[in-house]
N, C-alpha and C. Protein backbone atom coordinates (compact mmCIF):
# COMPACT_ATOMS: atom_id res chain seq x y z
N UNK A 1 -97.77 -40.09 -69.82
CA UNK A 1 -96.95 -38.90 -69.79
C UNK A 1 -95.62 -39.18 -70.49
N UNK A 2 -94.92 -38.12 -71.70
CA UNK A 2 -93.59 -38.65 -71.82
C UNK A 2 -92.64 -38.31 -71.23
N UNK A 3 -91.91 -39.09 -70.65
CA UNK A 3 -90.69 -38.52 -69.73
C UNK A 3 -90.09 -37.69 -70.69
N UNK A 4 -89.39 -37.72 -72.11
CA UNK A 4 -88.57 -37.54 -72.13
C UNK A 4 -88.48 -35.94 -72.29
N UNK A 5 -89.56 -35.29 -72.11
CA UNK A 5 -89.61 -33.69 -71.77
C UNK A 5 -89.03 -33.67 -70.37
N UNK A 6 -89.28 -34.09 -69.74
CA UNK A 6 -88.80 -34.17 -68.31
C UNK A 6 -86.82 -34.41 -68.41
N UNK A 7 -86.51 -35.19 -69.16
CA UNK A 7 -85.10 -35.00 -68.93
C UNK A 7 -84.71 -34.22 -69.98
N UNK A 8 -85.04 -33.87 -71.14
CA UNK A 8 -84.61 -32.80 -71.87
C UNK A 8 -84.66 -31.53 -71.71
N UNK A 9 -83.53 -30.93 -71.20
CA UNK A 9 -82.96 -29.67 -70.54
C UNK A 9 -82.17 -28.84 -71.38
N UNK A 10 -82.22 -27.31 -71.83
CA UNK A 10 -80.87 -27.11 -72.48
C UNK A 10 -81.21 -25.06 -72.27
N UNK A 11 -79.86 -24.55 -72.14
CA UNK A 11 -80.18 -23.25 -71.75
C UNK A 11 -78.89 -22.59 -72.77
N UNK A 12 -79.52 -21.56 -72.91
CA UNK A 12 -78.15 -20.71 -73.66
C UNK A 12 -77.64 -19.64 -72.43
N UNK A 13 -75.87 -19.70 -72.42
CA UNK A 13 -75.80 -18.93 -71.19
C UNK A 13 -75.19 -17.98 -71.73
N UNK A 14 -74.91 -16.55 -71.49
CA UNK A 14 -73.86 -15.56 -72.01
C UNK A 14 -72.83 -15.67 -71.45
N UNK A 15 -71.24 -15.77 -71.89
CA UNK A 15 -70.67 -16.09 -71.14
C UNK A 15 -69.60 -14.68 -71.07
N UNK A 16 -70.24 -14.05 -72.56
CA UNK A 16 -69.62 -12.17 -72.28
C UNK A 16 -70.09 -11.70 -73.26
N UNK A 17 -69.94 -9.96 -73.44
CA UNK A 17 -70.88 -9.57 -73.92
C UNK A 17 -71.17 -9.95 -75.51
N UNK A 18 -70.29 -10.78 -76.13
CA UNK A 18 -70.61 -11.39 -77.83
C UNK A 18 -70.12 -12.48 -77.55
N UNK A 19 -70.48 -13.51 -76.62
CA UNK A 19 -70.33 -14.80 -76.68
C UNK A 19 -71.22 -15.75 -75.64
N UNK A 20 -71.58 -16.64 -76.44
CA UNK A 20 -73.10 -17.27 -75.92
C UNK A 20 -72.46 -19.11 -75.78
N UNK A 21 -73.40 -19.62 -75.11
CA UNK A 21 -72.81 -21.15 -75.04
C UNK A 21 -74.05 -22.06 -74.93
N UNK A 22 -73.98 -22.58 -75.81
CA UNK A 22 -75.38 -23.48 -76.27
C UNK A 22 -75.54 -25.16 -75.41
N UNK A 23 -75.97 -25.43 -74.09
CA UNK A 23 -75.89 -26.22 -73.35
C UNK A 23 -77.02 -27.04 -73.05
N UNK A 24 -76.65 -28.68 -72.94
CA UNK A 24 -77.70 -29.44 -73.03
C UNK A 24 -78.08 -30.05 -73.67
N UNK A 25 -79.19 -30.58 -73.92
CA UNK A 25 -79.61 -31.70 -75.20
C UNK A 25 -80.59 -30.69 -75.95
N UNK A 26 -80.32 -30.29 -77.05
CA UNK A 26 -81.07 -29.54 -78.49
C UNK A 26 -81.82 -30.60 -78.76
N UNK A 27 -83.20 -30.24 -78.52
CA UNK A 27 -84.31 -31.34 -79.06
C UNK A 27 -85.64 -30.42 -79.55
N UNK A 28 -86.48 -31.26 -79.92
CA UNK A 28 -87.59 -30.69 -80.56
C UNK A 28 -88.22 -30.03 -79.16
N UNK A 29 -88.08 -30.95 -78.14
CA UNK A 29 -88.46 -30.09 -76.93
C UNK A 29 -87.70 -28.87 -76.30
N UNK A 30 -86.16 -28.93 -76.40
CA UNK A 30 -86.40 -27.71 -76.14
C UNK A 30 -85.67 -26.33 -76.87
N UNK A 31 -85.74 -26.98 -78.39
CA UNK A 31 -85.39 -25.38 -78.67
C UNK A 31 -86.71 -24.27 -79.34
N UNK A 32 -87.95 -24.40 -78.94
CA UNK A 32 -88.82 -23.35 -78.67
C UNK A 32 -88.19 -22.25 -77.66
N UNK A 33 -87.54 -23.06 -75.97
CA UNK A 33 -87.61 -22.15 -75.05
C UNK A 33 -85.88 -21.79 -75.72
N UNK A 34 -85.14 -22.24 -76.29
CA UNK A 34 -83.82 -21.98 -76.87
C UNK A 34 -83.91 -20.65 -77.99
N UNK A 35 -84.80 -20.87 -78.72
CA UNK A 35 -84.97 -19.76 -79.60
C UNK A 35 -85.00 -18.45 -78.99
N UNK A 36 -86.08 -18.59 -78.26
CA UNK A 36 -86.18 -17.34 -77.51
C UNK A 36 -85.17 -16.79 -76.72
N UNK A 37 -84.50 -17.49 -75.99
CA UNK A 37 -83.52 -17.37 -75.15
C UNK A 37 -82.17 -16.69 -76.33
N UNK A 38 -82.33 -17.16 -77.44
CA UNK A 38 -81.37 -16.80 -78.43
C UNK A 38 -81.79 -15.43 -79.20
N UNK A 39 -83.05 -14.93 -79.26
CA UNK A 39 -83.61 -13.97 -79.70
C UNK A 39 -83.76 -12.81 -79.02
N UNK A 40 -83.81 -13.42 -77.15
CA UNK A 40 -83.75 -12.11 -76.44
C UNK A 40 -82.19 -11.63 -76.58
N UNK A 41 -81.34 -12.55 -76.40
CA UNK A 41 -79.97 -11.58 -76.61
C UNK A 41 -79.70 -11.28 -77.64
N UNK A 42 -79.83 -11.88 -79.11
CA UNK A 42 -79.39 -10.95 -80.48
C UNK A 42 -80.11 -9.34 -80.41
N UNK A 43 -81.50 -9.03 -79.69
CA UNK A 43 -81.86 -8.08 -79.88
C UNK A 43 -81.29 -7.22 -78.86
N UNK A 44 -81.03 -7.84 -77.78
CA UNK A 44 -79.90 -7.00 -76.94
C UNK A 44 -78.83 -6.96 -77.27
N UNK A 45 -78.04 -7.48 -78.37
CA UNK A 45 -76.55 -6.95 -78.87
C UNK A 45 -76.84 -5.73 -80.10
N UNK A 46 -78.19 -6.31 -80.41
CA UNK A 46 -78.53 -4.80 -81.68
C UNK A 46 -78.68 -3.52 -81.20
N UNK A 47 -79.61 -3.47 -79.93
CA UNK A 47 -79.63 -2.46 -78.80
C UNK A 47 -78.29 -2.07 -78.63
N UNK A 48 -77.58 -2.76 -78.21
CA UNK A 48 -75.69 -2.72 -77.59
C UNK A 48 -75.02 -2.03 -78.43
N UNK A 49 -75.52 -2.35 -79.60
CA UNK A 49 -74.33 -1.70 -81.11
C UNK A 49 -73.67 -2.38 -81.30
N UNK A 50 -73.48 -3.85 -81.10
CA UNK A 50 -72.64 -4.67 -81.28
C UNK A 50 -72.88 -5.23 -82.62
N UNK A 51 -71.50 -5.92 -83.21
CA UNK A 51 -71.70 -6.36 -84.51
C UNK A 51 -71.30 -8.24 -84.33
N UNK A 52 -70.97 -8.57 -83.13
CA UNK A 52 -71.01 -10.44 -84.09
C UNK A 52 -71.17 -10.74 -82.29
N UNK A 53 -71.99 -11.90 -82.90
CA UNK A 53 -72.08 -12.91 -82.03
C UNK A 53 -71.86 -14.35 -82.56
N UNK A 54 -71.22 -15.01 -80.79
CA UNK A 54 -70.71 -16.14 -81.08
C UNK A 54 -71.23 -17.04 -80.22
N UNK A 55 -71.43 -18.25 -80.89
CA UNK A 55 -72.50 -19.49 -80.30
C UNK A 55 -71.36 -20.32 -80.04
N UNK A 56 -70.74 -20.86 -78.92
CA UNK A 56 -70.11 -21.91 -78.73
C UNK A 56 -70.91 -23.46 -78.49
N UNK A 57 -71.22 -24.52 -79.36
CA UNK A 57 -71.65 -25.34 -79.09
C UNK A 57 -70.92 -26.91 -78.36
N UNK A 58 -69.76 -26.83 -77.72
CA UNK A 58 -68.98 -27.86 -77.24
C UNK A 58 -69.69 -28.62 -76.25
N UNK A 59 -70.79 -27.98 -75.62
CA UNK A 59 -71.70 -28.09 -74.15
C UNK A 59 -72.64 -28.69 -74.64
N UNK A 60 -73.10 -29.05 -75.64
CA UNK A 60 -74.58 -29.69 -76.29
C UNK A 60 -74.03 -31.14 -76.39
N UNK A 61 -74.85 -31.76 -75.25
CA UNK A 61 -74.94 -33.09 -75.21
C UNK A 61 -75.35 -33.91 -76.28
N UNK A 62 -76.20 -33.46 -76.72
CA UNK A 62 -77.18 -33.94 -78.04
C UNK A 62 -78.14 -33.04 -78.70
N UNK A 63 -77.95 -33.71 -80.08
CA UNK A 63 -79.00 -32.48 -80.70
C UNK A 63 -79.69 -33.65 -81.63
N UNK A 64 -81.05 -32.88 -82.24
CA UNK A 64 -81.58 -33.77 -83.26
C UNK A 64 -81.98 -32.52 -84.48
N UNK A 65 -82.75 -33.08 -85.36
CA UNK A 65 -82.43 -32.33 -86.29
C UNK A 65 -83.35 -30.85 -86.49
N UNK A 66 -84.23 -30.75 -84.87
CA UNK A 66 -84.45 -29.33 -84.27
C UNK A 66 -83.65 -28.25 -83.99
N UNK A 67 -82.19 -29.12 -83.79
CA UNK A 67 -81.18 -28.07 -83.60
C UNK A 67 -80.48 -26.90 -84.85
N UNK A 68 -80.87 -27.85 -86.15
CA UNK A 68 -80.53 -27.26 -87.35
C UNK A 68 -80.90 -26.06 -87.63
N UNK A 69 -82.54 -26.58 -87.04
CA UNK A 69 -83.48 -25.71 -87.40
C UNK A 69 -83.23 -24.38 -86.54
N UNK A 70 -82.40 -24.36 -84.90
CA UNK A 70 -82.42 -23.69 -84.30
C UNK A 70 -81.35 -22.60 -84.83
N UNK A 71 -80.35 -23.11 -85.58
CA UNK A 71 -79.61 -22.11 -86.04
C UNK A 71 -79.41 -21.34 -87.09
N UNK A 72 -80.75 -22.24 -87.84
CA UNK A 72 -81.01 -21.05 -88.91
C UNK A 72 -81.55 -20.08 -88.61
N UNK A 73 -82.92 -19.92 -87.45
CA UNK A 73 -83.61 -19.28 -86.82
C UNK A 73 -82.39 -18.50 -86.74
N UNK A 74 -81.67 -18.55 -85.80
CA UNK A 74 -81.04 -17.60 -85.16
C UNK A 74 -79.58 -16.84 -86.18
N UNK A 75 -79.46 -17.73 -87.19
CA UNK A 75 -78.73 -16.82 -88.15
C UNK A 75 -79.71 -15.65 -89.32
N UNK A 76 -81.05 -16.03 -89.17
CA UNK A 76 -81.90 -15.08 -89.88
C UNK A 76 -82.14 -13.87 -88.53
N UNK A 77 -82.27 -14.21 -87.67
CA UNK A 77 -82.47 -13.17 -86.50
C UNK A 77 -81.32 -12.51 -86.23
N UNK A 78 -80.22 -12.64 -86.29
CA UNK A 78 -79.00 -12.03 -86.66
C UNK A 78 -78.70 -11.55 -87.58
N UNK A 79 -79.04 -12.19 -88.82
CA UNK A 79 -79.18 -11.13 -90.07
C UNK A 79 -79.88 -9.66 -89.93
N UNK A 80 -80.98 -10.12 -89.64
CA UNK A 80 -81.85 -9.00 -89.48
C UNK A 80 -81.54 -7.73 -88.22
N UNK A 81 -80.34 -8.44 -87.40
CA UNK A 81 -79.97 -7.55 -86.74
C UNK A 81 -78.69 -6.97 -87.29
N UNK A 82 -78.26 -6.95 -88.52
CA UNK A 82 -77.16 -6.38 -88.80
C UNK A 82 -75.40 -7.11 -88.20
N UNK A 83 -75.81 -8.20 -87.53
CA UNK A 83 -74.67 -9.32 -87.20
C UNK A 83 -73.68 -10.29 -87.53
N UNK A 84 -72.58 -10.21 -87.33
CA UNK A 84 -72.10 -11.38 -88.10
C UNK A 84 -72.04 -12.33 -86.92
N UNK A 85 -72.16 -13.05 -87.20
CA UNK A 85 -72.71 -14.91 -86.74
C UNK A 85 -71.62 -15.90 -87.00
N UNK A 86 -71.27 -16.64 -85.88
CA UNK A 86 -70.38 -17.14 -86.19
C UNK A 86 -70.25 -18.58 -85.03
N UNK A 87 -70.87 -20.08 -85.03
CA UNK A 87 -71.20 -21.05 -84.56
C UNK A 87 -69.85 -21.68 -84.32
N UNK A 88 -69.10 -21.91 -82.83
CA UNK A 88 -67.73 -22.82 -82.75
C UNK A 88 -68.93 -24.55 -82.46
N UNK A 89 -67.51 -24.90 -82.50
CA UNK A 89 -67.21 -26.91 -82.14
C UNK A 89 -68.39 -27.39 -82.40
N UNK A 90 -68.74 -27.77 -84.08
CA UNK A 90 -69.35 -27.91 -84.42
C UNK A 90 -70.08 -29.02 -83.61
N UNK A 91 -70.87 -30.23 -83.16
CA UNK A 91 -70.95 -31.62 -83.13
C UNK A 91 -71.14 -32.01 -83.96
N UNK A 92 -70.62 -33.29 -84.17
CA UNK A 92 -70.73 -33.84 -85.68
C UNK A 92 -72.15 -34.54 -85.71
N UNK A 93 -72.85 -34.66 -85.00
CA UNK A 93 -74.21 -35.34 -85.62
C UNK A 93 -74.95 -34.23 -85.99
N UNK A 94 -74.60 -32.78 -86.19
CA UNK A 94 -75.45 -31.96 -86.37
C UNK A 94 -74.57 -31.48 -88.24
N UNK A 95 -73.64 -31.73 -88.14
CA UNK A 95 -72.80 -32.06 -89.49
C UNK A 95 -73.80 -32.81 -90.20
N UNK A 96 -73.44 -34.00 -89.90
CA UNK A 96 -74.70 -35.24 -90.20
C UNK A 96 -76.18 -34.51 -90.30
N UNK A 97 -76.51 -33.94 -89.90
CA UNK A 97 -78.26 -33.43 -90.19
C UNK A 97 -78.31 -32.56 -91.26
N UNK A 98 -77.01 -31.98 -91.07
CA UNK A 98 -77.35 -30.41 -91.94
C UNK A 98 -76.83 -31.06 -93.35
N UNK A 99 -75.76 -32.20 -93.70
CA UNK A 99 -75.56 -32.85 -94.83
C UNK A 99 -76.84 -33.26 -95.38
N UNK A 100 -77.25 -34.29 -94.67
CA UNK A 100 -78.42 -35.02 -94.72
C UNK A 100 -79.87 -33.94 -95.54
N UNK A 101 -79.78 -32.82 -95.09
CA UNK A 101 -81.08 -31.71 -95.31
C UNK A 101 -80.21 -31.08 -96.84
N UNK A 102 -79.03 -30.99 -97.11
CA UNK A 102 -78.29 -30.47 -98.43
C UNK A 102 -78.04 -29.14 -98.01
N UNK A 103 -77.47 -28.55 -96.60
CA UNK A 103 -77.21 -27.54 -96.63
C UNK A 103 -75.93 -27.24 -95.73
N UNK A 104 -75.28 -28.12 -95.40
CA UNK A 104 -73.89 -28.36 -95.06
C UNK A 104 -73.45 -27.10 -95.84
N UNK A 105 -72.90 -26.99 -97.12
CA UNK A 105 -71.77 -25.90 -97.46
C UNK A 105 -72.65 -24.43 -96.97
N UNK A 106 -73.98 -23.86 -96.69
CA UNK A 106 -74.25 -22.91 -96.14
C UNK A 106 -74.15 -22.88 -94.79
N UNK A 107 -74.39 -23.63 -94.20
CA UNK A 107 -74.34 -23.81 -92.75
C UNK A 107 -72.64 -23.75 -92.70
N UNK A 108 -71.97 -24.32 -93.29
CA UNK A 108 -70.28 -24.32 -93.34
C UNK A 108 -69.80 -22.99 -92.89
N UNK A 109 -69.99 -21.49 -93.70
CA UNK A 109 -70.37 -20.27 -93.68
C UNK A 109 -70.07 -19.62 -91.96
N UNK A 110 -71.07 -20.51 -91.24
CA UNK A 110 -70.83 -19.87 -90.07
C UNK A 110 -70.26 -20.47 -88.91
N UNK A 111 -69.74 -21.57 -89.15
CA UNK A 111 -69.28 -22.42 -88.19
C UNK A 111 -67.57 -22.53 -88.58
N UNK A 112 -67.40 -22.55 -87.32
CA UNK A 112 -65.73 -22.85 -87.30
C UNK A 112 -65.31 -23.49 -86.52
């Protein structure tokens, strides 16, 4: 069995109505249930009439390079909802991934 599904935990919480907080360790395990969790509320801010949402990431223990992947997901699902998108406190090993993949200056775009 691998543990390390067992300790890899991570939840997106709302913390008001255009601001979200990305918590936990971002891993291949768990941003499947992260996506979604990120997809049910962009489509509830499109419902809302709202125009930007904001991902605070200061709470992410760790990420690997699933997490990259998690925020493109969710900046195309925001696109498509008519959103502007906008990722705080970056972590820098996710700097490091998104350099590493050659897409640092797009990913730059939405992070502050």
């Amino acid at each position: 069995m691998d543990n390390t599904k067992l300790i890899d935990s991570a939840k997106i919480i709302r913390q008001n109505p255009t601001q979200f907080s990305i918590e936990g360790r971002v891993s291949f395990y768990t941003v499947p249930d992260l996506l979604k969790q990120a997809q049910t509320y962009l489509k509830a801010l499109d419902s809302e009439k709202s125009k930007q949402a904001v991902f605070d990431l200061s709470q992410t223990e760790s990420c690997d390079s699933a997490a990259l992947a998690l925020m493109l997901e969710i900046v195309k699902t925001g696109k498509q909802a008519n959103l502007n998108l906008q990722f705080d406190n970056m972590p820098d090993s996710l700097s490091q991934i998104a350099k590493a993949y050659g897409i640092e200056t797009e990913m730059r775009d939405f992070f502050k």
